[in-house]
Protein backbone atom coordinates (compact mmCIF):
# COMPACT_ATOMS: atom_id res chain seq x y z
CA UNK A 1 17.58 5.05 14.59
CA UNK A 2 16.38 1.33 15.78
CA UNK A 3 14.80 -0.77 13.35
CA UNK A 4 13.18 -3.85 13.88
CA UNK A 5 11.06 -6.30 11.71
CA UNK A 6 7.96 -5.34 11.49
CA UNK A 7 5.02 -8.04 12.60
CA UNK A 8 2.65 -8.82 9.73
CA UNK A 9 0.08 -6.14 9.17
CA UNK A 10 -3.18 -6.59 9.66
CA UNK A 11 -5.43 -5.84 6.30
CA UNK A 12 -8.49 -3.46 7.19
CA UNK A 13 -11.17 -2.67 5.13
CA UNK A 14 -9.81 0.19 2.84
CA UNK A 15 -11.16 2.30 0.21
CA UNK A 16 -9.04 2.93 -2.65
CA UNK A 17 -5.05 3.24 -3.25
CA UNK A 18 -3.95 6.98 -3.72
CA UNK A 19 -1.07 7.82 -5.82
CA UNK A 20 1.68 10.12 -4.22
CA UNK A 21 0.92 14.18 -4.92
CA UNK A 22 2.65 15.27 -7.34
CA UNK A 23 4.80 18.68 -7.60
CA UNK A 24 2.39 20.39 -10.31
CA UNK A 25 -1.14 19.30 -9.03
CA UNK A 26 -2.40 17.69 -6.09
CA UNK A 27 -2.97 14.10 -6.33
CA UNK A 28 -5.56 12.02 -4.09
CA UNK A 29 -4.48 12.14 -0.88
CA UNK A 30 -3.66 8.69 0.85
CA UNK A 31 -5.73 9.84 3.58
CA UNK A 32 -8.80 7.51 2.22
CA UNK A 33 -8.44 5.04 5.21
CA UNK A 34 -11.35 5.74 7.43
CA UNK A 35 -12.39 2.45 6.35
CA UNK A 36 -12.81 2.25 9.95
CA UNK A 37 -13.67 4.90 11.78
CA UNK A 38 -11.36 5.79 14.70
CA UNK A 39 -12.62 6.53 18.57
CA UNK A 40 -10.06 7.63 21.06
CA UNK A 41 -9.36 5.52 23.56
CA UNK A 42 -9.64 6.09 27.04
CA UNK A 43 -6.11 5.30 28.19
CA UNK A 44 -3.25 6.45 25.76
CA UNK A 45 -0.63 9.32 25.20
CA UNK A 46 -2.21 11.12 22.73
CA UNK A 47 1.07 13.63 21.65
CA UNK A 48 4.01 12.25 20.29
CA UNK A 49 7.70 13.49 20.12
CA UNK A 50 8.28 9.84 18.22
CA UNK A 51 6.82 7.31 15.72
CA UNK A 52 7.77 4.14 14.75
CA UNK A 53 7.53 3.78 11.05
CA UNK A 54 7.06 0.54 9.14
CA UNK A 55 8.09 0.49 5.87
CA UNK A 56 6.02 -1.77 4.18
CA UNK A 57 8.65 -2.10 0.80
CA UNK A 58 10.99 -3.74 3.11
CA UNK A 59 9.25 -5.06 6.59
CA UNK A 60 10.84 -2.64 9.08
CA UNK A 61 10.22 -0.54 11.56
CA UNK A 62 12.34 3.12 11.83
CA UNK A 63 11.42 4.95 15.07
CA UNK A 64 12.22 8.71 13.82
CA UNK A 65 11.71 12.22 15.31
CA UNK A 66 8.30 13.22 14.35
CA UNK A 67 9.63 16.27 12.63
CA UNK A 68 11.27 13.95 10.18
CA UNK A 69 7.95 11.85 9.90
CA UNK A 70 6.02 15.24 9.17
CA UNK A 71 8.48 16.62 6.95
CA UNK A 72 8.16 13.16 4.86
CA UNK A 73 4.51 13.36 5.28
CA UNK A 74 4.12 16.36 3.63
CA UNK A 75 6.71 16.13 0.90
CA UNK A 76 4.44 13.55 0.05
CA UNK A 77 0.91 14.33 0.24
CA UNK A 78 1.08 18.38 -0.57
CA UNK A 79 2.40 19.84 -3.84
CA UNK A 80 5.77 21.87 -2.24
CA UNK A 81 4.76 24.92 -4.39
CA UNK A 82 1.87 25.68 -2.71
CA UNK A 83 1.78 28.39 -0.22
CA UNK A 84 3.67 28.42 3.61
CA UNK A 85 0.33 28.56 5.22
CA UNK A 86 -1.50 26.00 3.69
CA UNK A 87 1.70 23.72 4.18
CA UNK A 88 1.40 24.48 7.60
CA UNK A 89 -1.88 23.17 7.76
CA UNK A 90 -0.87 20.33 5.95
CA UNK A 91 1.79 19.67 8.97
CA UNK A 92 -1.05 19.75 11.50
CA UNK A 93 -3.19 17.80 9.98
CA UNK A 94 -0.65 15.13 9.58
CA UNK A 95 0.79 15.08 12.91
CA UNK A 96 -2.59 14.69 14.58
CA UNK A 97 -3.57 12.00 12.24
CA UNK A 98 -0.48 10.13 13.31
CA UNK A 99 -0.42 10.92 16.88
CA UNK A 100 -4.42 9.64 16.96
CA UNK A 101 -2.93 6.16 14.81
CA UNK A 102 -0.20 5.71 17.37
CA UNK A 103 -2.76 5.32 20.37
CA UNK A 104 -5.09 2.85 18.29
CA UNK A 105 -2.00 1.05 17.55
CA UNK A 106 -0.36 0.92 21.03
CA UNK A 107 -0.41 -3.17 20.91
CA UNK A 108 1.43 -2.85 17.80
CA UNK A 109 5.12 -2.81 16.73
CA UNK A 110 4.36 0.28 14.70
CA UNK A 111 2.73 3.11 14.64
CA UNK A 112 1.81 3.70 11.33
CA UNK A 113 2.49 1.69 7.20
CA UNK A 114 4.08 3.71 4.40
CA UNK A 115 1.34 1.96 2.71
CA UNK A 116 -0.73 4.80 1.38
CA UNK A 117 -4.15 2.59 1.43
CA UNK A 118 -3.31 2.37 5.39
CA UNK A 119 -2.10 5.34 6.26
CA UNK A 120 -0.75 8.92 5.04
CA UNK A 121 2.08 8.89 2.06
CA UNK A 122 5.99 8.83 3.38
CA UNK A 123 9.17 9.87 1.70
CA UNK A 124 12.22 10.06 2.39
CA UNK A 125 14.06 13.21 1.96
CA UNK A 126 15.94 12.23 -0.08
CA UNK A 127 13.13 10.58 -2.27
CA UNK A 128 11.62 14.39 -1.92
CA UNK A 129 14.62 16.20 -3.16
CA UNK A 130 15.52 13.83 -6.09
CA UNK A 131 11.53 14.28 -7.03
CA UNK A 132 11.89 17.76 -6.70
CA UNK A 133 15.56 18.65 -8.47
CA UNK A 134 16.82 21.93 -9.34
CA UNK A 135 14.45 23.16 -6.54
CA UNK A 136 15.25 20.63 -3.88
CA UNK A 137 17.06 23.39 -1.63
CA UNK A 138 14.02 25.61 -2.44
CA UNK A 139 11.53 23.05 -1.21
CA UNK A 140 13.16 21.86 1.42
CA UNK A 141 13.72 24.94 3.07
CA UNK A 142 9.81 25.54 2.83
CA UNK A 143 8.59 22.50 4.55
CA UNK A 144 11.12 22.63 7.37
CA UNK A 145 9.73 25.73 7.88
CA UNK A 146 6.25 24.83 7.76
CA UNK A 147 6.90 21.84 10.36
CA UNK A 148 8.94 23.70 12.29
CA UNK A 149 6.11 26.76 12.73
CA UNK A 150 3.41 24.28 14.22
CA UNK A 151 5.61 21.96 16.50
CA UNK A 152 3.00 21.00 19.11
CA UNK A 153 -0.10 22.15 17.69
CA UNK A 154 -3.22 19.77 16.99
CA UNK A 155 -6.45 20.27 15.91
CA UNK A 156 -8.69 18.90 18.65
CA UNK A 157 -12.21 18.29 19.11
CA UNK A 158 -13.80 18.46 22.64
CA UNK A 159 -10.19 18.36 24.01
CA UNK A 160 -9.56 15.26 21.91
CA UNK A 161 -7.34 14.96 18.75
CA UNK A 162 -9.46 14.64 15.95
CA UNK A 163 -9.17 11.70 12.93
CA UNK A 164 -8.06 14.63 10.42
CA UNK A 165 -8.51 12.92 7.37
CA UNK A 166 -7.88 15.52 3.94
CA UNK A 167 -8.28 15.13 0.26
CA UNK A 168 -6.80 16.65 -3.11
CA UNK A 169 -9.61 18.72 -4.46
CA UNK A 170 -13.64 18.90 -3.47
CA UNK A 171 -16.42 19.65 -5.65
CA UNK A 172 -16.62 22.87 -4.11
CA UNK A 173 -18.13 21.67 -0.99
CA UNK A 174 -16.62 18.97 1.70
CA UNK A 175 -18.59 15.98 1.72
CA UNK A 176 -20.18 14.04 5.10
CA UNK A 177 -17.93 11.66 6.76
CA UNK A 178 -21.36 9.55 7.10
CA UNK A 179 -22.01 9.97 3.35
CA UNK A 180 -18.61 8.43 2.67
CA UNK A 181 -17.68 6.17 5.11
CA UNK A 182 -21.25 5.79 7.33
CA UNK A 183 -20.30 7.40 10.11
CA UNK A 184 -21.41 10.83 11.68
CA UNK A 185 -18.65 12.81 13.02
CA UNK A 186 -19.45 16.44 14.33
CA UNK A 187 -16.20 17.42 12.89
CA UNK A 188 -16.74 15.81 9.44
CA UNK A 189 -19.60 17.86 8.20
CA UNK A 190 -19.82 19.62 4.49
CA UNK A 191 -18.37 22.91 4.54
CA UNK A 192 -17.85 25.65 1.27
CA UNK A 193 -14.70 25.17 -0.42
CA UNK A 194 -15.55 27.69 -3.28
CA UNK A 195 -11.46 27.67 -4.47
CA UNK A 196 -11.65 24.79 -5.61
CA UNK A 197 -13.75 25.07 -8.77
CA UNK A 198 -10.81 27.21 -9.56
CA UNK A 199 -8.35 23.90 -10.12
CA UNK A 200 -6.77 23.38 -13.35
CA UNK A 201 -8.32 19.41 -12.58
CA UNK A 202 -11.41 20.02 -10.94
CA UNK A 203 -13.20 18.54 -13.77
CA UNK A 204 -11.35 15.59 -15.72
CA UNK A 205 -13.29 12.74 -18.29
CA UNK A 206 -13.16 9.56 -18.40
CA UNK A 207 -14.01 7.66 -21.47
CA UNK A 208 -15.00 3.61 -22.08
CA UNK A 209 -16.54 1.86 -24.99
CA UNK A 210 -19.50 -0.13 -24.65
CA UNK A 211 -17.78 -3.03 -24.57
CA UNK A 212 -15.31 -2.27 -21.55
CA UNK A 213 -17.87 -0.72 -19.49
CA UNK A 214 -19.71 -4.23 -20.12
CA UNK A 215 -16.38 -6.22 -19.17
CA UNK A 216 -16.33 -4.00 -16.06
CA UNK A 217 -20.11 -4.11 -14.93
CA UNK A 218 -20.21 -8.11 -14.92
CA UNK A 219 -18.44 -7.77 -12.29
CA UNK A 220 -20.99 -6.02 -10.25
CA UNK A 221 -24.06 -7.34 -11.53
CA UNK A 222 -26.12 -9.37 -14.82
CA UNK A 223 -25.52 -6.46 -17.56
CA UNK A 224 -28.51 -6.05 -19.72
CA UNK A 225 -30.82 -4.15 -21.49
CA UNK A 226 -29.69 -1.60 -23.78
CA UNK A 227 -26.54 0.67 -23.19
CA UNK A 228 -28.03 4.16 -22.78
CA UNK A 229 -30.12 2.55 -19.84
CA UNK A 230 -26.97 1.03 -17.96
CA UNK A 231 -26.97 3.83 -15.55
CA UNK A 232 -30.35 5.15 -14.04
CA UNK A 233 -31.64 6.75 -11.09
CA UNK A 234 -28.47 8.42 -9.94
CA UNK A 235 -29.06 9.93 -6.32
CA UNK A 236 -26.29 12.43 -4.99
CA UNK A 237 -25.66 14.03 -1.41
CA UNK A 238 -25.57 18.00 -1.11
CA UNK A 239 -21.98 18.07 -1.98
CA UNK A 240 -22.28 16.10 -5.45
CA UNK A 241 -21.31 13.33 -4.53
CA UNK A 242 -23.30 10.15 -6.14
CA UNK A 243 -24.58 8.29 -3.01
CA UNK A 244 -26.50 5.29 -4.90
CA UNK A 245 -27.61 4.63 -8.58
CA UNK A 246 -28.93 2.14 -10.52
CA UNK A 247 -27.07 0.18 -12.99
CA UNK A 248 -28.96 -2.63 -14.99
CA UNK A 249 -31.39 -2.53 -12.26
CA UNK A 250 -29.42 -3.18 -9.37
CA UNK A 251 -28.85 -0.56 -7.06
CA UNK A 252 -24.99 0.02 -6.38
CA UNK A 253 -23.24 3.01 -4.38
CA UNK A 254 -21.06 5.79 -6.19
CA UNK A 255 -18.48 4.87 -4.24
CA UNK A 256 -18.42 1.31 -6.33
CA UNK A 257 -18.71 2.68 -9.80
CA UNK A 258 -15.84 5.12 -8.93
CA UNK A 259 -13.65 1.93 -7.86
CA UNK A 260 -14.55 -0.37 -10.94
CA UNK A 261 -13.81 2.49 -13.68
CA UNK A 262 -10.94 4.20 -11.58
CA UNK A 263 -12.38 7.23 -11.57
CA UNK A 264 -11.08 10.27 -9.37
CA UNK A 265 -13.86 10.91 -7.14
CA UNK A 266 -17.67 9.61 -6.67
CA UNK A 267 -18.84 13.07 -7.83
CA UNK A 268 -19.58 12.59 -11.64
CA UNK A 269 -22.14 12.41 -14.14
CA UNK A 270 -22.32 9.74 -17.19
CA UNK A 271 -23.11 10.39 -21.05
CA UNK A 272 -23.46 7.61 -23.65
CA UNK A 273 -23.29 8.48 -27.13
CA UNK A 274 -22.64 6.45 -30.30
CA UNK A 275 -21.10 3.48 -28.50
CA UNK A 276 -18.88 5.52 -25.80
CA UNK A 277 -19.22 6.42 -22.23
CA UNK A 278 -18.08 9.45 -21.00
CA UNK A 279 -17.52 9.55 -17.31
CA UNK A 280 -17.55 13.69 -16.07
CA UNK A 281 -16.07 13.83 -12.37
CA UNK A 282 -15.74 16.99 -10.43
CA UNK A 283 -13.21 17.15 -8.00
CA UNK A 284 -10.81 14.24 -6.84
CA UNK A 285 -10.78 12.43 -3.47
CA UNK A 286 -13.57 11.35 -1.27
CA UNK A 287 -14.14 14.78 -0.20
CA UNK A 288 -14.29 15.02 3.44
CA UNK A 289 -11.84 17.15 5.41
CA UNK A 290 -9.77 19.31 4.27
CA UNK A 291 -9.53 20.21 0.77
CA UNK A 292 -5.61 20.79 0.04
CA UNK A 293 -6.25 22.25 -2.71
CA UNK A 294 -9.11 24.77 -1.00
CA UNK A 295 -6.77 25.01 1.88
CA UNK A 296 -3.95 26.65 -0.85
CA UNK A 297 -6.70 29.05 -1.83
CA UNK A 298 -7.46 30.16 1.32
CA UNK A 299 -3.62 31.17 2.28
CA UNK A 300 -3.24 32.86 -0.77
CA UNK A 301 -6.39 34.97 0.41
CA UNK A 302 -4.59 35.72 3.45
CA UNK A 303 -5.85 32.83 5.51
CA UNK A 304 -3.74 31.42 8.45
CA UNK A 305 -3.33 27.77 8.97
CA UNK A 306 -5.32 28.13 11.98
CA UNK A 307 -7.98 29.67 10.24
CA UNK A 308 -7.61 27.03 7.07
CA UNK A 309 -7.93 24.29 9.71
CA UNK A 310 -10.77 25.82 11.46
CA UNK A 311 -12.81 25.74 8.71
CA UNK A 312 -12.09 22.43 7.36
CA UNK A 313 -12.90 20.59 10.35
CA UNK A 314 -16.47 21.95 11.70
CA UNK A 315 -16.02 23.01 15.68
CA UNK A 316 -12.52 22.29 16.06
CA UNK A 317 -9.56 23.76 18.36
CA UNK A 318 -5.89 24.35 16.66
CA UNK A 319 -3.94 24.65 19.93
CA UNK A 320 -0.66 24.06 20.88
CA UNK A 321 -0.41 21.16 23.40
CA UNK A 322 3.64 20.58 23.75
């Protein structure tokens, strides 16, 4: 494999830094970058037997098969235990999110970061099987499958690829694309995810004392008046996600109390009681796309990862186009 240095990356706009997923539970996805919104170009090979990687730990480039990107791709973002087909969709997903990245980057040296706040999560394979251990063989065996099984397929909107962007968990319904990132995309639209309310973690707390949550909201605005009345007026989308609230009297998005206090989605509620707040968020990820864990739900009901992907992303294709 060729390596090169990599030039230095340009910084977009970016929502929030996912962790990795983790083996147990899925983790937010690093699929959060819509910061900007991405149009196909005109001009531009759109499938991809290749992708030049730049690893972002060490300022190279790999160019590698894009079975071994996938594989990596999902090792990282998808929890290996969950089912073949919803793996599969997982594959798709990811290779038409990179193969859409590698035409907007065509004046680039790279295709796409191992940063996760740029672009999809990366690991090695051998990163994947130390993570994994006793069941590395196990694992392995199961995504190579999985990529192997959709080689060439791509979920395509209007004959285009689409920007398919996925998350951990929903709140039971996908959110708006122009709720989270204000944009409307056909294929971006809310659709039912009922399995998710079914995750061990679709409802975590967060807890602060009055005086962090005053540390933290001087950084958005004058704090004042008294604590119960910090947070007022909250206005959510159809999916339960908290589009705009009031805090001190200043009207901030969900999106920005969710960054300050770390919390794992923008879909929550907030208590205060005897000098604690108590942060209740349902869900985990911005929401829009697929829902890995809903798409896990949906194999073990028998679902394909056609079908999984199909209803996911509103009016799409999954077709095999190499």
């Amino acid at each position: 494999m060729k390596k090169i240095f990599c030039c230095a990356l340009i910084i977009l706009s970016v929502m929030l830094v996912l962790p990795l997923a983790a083996l147990e539970s899925p983790k937010e996805t690093a699929v959060e970058t819509a910061a900007h919104i991405f149009e196909m170009p005109k001009a531009g090979k759109a499938v991809s037997e290749t992708f030049r990687i730049c690893d972002t730990s060490n300022d190279t480039v790999t160019e590698m098969k894009a079975a071994d990107y996938i594989f990596g791709v999902v090792a990282a973002e998808m929890p290996a235990l969950y089912e073949k087909e919803a793996l599969k969709a997982q594959a798709v997903a990811a290779y038409t999110y990179a193969c859409v990245k590698k035409v907007e980057n065509a004046d680039k040296t790279y295709d796409l970061t191992t940063d996760p706040s740029l672009d999809q999560s990366f690991i090695t394979r051998e990163e994947a099987e130390k993570r994994w251990g006793d069941k590395a063989g196990e694992y392995r065996e199961k995504i190579e499958t999985a990529v192997k099984e959709t080689e060439g397929y791509m979920i395509t909107y209007e004959k285009k690829p689409i920007l398919a962007v996925y998350h951990a968990i929903s709140t039971g319904m996908t959110e708006s694309c122009e709720n989270v990132w204000g944009k409307d995309i056909p294929y971006l639209k809310p659709v039912a995810s009922p399995g998710d309310k079914l995750a061990p973690e679709y409802i975590k707390k967060a807890e602060f004392t009055e005086e962090e949550v005053k540390t933290k909201l001087a950084e958005l605005c004058t704090v004042s008046g008294e604590a119960k009345d910090f947070f007022t007026d909250i206005q959510k989308t159809e999916s339960g996600t908290v589009k705009s609230l009031s805090v001190c009297g200043k009207e901030v998005t969900g999106a920005a109390i969710r960054s300050l206090f770390n919390l794992r989605s923008s879909a929550f509620e907030v208590a205060y009681d005897s000098g604690k707040f108590t942060f209740t968020v349902y869900g985990y990820g911005h929401g829009v796309g697929m829902s890995q864990y809903g798409a896990n739900y949906m194999a073990k009901q028998g679902s394909d990862f056609k079908e999984i992907l199909c209803c996911y992303y509103s009016g799409c294709k999954v077709e095999k186009v190499s």
